[in-house]
Protein backbone atom coordinates (compact mmCIF):
# COMPACT_ATOMS: atom_id res chain seq x y z
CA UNK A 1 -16.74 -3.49 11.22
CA UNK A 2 -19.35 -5.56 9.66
CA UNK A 3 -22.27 -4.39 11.95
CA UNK A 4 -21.36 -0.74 10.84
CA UNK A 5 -21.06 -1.68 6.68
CA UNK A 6 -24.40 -2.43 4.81
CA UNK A 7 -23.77 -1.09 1.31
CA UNK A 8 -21.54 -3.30 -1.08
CA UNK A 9 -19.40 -2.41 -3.70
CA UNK A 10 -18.61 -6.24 -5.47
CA UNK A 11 -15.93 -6.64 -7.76
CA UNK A 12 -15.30 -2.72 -8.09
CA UNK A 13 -11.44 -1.51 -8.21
CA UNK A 14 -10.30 0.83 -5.31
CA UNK A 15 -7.02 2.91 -4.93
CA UNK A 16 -6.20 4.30 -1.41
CA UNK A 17 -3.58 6.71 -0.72
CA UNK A 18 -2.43 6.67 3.23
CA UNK A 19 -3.09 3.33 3.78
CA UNK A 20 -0.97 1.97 5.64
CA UNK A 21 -2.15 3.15 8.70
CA UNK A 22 -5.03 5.19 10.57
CA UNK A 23 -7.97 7.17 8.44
CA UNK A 24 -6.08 5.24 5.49
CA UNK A 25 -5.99 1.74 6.42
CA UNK A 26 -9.95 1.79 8.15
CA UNK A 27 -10.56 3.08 4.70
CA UNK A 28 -8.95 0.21 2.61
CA UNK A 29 -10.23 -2.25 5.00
CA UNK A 30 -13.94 -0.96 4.75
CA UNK A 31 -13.77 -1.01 1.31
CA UNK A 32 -12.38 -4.76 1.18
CA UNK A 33 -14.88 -5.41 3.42
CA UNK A 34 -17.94 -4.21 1.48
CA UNK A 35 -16.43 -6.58 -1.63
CA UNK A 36 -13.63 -4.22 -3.50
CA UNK A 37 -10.48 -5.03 -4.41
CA UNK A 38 -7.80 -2.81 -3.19
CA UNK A 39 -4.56 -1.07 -4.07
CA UNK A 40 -3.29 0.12 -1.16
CA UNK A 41 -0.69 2.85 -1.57
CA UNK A 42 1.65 4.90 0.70
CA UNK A 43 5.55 5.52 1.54
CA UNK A 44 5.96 2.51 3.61
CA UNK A 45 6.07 -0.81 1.94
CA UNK A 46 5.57 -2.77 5.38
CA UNK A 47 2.81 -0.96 6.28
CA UNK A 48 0.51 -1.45 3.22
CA UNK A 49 1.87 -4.95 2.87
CA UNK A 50 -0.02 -5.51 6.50
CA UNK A 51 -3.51 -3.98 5.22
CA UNK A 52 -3.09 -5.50 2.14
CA UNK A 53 -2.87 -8.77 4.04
CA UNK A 54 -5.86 -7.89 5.73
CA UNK A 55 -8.03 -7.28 3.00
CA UNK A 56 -6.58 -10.79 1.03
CA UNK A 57 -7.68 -12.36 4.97
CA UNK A 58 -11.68 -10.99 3.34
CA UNK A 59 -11.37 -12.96 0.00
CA UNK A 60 -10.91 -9.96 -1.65
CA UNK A 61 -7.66 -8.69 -4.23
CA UNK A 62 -5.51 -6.54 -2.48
CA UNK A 63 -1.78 -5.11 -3.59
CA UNK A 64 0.30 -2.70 -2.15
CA UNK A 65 2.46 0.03 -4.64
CA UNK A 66 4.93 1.73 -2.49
CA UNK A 67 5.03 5.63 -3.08
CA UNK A 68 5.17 9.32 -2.57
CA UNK A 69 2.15 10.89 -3.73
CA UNK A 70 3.97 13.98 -4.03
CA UNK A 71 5.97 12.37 -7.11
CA UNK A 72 4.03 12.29 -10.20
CA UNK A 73 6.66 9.32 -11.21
CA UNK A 74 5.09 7.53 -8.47
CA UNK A 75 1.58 7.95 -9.20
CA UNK A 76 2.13 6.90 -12.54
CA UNK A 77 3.30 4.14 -11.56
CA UNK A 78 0.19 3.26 -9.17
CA UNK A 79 -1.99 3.46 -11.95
CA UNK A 80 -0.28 1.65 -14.07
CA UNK A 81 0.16 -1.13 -11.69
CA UNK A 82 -3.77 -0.85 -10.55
CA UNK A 83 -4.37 -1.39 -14.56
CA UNK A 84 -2.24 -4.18 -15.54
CA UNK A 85 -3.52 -5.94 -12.08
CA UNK A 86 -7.14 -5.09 -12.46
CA UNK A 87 -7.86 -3.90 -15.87
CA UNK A 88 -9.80 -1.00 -14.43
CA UNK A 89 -10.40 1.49 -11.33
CA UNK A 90 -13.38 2.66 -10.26
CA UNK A 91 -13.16 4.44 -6.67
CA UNK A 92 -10.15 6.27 -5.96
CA UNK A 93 -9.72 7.83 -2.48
CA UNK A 94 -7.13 10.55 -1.71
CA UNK A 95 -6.18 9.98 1.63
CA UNK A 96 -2.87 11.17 1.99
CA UNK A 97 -1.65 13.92 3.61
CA UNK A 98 -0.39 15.88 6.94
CA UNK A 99 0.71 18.65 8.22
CA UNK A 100 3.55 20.66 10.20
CA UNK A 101 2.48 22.81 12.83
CA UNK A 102 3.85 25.90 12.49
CA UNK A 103 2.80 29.40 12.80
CA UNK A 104 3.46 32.38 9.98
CA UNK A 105 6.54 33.66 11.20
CA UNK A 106 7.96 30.50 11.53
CA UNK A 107 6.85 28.82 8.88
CA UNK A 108 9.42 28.80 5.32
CA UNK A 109 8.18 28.98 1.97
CA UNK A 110 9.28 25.29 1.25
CA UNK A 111 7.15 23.51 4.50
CA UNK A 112 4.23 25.67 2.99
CA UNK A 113 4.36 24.26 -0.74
CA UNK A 114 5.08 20.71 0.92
CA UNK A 115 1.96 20.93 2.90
CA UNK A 116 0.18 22.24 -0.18
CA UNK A 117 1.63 19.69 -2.49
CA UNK A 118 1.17 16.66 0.40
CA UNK A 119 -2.65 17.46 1.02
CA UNK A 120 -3.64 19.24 -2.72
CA UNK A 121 -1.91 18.81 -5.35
CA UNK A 122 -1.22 15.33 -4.82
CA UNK A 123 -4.83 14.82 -5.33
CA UNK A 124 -4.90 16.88 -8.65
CA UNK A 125 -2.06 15.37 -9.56
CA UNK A 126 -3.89 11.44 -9.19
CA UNK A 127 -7.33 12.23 -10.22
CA UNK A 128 -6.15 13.37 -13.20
CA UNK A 129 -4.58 10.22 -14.06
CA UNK A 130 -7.21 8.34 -13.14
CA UNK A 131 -9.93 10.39 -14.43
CA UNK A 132 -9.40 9.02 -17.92
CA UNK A 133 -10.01 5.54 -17.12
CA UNK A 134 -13.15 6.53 -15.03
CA UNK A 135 -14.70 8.29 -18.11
CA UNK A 136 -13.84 5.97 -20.82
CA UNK A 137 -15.70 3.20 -18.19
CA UNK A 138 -18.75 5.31 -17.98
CA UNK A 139 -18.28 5.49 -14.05
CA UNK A 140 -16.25 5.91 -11.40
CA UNK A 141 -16.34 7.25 -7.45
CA UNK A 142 -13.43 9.96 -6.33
CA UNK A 143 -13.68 10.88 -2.60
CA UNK A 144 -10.83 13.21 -1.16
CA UNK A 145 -10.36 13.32 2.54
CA UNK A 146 -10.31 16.91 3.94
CA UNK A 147 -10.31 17.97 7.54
CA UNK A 148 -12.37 20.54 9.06
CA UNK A 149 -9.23 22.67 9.31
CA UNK A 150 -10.60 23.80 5.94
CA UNK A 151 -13.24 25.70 7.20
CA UNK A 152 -12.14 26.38 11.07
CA UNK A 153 -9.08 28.40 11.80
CA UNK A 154 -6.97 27.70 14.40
CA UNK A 155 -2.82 29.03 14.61
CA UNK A 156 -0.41 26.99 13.84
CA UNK A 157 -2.95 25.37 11.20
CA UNK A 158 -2.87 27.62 8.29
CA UNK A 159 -1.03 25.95 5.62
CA UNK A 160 -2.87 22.89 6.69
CA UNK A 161 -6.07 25.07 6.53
CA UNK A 162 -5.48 26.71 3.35
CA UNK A 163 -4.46 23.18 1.93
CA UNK A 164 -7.52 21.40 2.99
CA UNK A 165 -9.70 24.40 1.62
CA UNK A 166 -8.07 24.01 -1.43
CA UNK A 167 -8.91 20.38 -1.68
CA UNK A 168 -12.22 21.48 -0.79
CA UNK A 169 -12.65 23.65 -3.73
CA UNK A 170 -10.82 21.09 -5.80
CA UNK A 171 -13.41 18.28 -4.64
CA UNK A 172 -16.17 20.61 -6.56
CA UNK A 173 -14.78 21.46 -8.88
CA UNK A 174 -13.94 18.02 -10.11
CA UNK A 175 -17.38 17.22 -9.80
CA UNK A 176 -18.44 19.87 -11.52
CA UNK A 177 -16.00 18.97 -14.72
CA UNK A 178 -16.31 15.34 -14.33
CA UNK A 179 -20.44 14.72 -14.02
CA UNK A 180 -22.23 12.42 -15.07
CA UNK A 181 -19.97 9.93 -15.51
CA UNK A 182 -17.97 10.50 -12.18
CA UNK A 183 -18.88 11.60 -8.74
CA UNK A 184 -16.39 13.18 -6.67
CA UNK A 185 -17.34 14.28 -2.54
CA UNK A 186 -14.79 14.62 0.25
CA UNK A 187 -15.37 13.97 4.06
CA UNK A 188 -14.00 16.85 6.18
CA UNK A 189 -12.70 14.61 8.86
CA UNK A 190 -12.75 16.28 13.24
CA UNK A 191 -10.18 14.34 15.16
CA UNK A 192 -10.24 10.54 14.67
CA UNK A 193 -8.36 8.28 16.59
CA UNK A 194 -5.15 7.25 14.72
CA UNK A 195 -1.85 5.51 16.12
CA UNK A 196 0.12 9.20 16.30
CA UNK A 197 -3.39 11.00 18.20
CA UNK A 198 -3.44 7.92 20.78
CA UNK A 199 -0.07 8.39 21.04
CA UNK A 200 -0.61 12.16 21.78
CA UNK A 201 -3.27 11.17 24.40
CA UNK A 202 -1.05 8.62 26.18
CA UNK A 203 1.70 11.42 26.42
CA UNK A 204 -0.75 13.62 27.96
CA UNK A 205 -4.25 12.23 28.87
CA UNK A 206 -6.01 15.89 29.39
CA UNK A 207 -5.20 16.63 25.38
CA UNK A 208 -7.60 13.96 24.70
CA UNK A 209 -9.98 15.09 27.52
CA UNK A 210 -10.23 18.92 25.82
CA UNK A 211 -10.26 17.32 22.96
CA UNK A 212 -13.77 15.45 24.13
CA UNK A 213 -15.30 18.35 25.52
CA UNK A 214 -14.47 21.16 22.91
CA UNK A 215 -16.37 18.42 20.49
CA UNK A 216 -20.28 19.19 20.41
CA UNK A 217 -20.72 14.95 20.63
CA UNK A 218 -17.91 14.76 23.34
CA UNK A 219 -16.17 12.29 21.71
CA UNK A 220 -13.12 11.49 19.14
CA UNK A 221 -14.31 9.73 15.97
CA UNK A 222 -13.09 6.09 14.45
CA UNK A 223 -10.99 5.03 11.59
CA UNK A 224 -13.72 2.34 10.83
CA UNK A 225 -16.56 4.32 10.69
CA UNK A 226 -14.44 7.23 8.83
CA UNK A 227 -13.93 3.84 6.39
CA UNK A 228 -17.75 2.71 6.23
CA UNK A 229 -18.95 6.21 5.52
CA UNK A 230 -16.63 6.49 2.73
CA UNK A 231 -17.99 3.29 1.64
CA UNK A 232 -21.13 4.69 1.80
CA UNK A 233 -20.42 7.09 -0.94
CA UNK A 234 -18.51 5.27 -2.94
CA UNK A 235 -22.39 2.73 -2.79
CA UNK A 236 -25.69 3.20 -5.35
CA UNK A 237 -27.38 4.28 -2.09
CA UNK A 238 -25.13 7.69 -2.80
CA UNK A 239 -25.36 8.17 -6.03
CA UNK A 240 -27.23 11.33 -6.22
CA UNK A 241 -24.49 13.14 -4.54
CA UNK A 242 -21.39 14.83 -6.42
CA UNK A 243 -19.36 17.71 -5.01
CA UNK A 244 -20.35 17.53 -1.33
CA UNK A 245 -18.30 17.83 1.40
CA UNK A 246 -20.02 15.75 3.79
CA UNK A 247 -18.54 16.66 7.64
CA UNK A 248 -17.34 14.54 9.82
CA UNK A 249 -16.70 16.17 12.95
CA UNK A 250 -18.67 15.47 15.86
CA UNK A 251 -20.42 18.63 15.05
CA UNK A 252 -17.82 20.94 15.74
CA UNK A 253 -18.46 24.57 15.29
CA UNK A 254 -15.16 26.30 16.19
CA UNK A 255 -11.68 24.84 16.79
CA UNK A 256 -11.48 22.11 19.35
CA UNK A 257 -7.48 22.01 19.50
CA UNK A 258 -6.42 22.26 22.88
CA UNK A 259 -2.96 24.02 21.83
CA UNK A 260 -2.83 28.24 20.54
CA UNK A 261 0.07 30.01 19.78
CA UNK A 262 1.04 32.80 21.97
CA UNK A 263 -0.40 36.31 20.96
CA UNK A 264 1.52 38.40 18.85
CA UNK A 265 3.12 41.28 20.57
């Protein structure tokens, strides 16, 4: 990872939601890298007790507060415990979130506001806590991680789709409300090689194969360099940008999602 990170962000505070695996833990680990210390955050304690571990392995701080992001109990709790550790936060990244695929008949009221809640509001929900501690610092880095579901429709996506353009909106919004003292972009992420997508490949090596060739660079993108560009704008080398969402993609201009649902008849 080194050869990819040149910015550095010593001695600044970093809370990561999701990461205790994939997108999440290349993010906590790119951070630690580039000379933050880390709270690493997500529902499974033995997961972000390994990245955590990883980013102590860098001489850097690292915890790990186990939680559901969609519990505001929870999240009060993570900042709290990022305080009384570290006395301060300065980049928070909301990483957390999923989806069910399901299309509109078949999807209930209840998986919708989940998958709103999971992907959204949970990052209202934090950056609002945090916000406070951000402005009474004089600075402070939010990034949100979106997906380009947000701006491509594909069925069996939309409540992902509508929860990721929310974020979107809720990325400028932010920025908007919280300039000059805090900049807030997101990184609208194409497919990126996590544990559950190479597990999807191994079941079936042509979903990986479509999902090359639908992709304008033919190929899937890395948790690492998903990590270093949010790095990037959490640096001073970004620090002219506030309410971007910057895409990460591999340039894709329609859907590259090898799987539709059957037409409606």
């Amino acid at each position: 990872m080194s050869s990819l990170l040149k910015v550095q962000l010593p001695n600044k505070v970093a809370i990561v939601t999701g990461a205790g695996m994939g997108v999440g833990e290349g993010i906590a680990k790119a951070l630690g890298e580039a000379g933050a210390d880390v709270v690493c955050n997500a529902r499974t304690q033995s997961d972000i007790d390994r990245t955590a571990a990883a980013i102590r392995e860098m001489g850097r701080r690292a915890i790990a507060v186990a939680g559901d992001v969609t519990k505001p109990a929870d999240l009060d709790q993570l900042v709290a415990r990022t305080i009384k550790e570290f006395g301060r936060v300065d980049i928070l990244v909301n990483n957390a979130g999923g989806t069910i695929f399901n299309g509109l008949l078949d999807i209930s009221d209840d998986e919708f506001g989940f998958i709103f809640d999971w992907n959204t509001r949970s990052a209202f929900m934090l950056s609002r806590r945090v916000a406070p501690y951000m402005i009474k610092q004089g600075d402070g880095v939010i990034i949100n991680i979106s997906s380009a579901a947000g701006h491509l429709t594909a069925r069996g996506m939309m409540a992902y789709g509508v929860a990721k353009a929310g974020l979107d909106y809720l990325t400028k919004s932010l920025a908007d409300e919280l300039a000059p003292r805090v900049r807030v972009n997101a990184i609208a992420l194409g497919a990126i090689m996590t544990p559950a997508l190479e597990r999807m490949i191994q079941q079936d090596v042509g979903y990986g194969e479509t999902l090359k060739q639908k992709t304008p660079l033919r190929s899937i993108g890395a948790t690492d360099k998903v990590g270093a560009t949010v790095a990037f704008l959490c640096s001073p080398a970004a620090d002219y940008m506030t309410g971007a969402v910057v895409r990460y993609d591999g340039g894709l201009q329609d859907t590259n999602l090898p799987f539709r649902l059957p037409d409606l008849e």
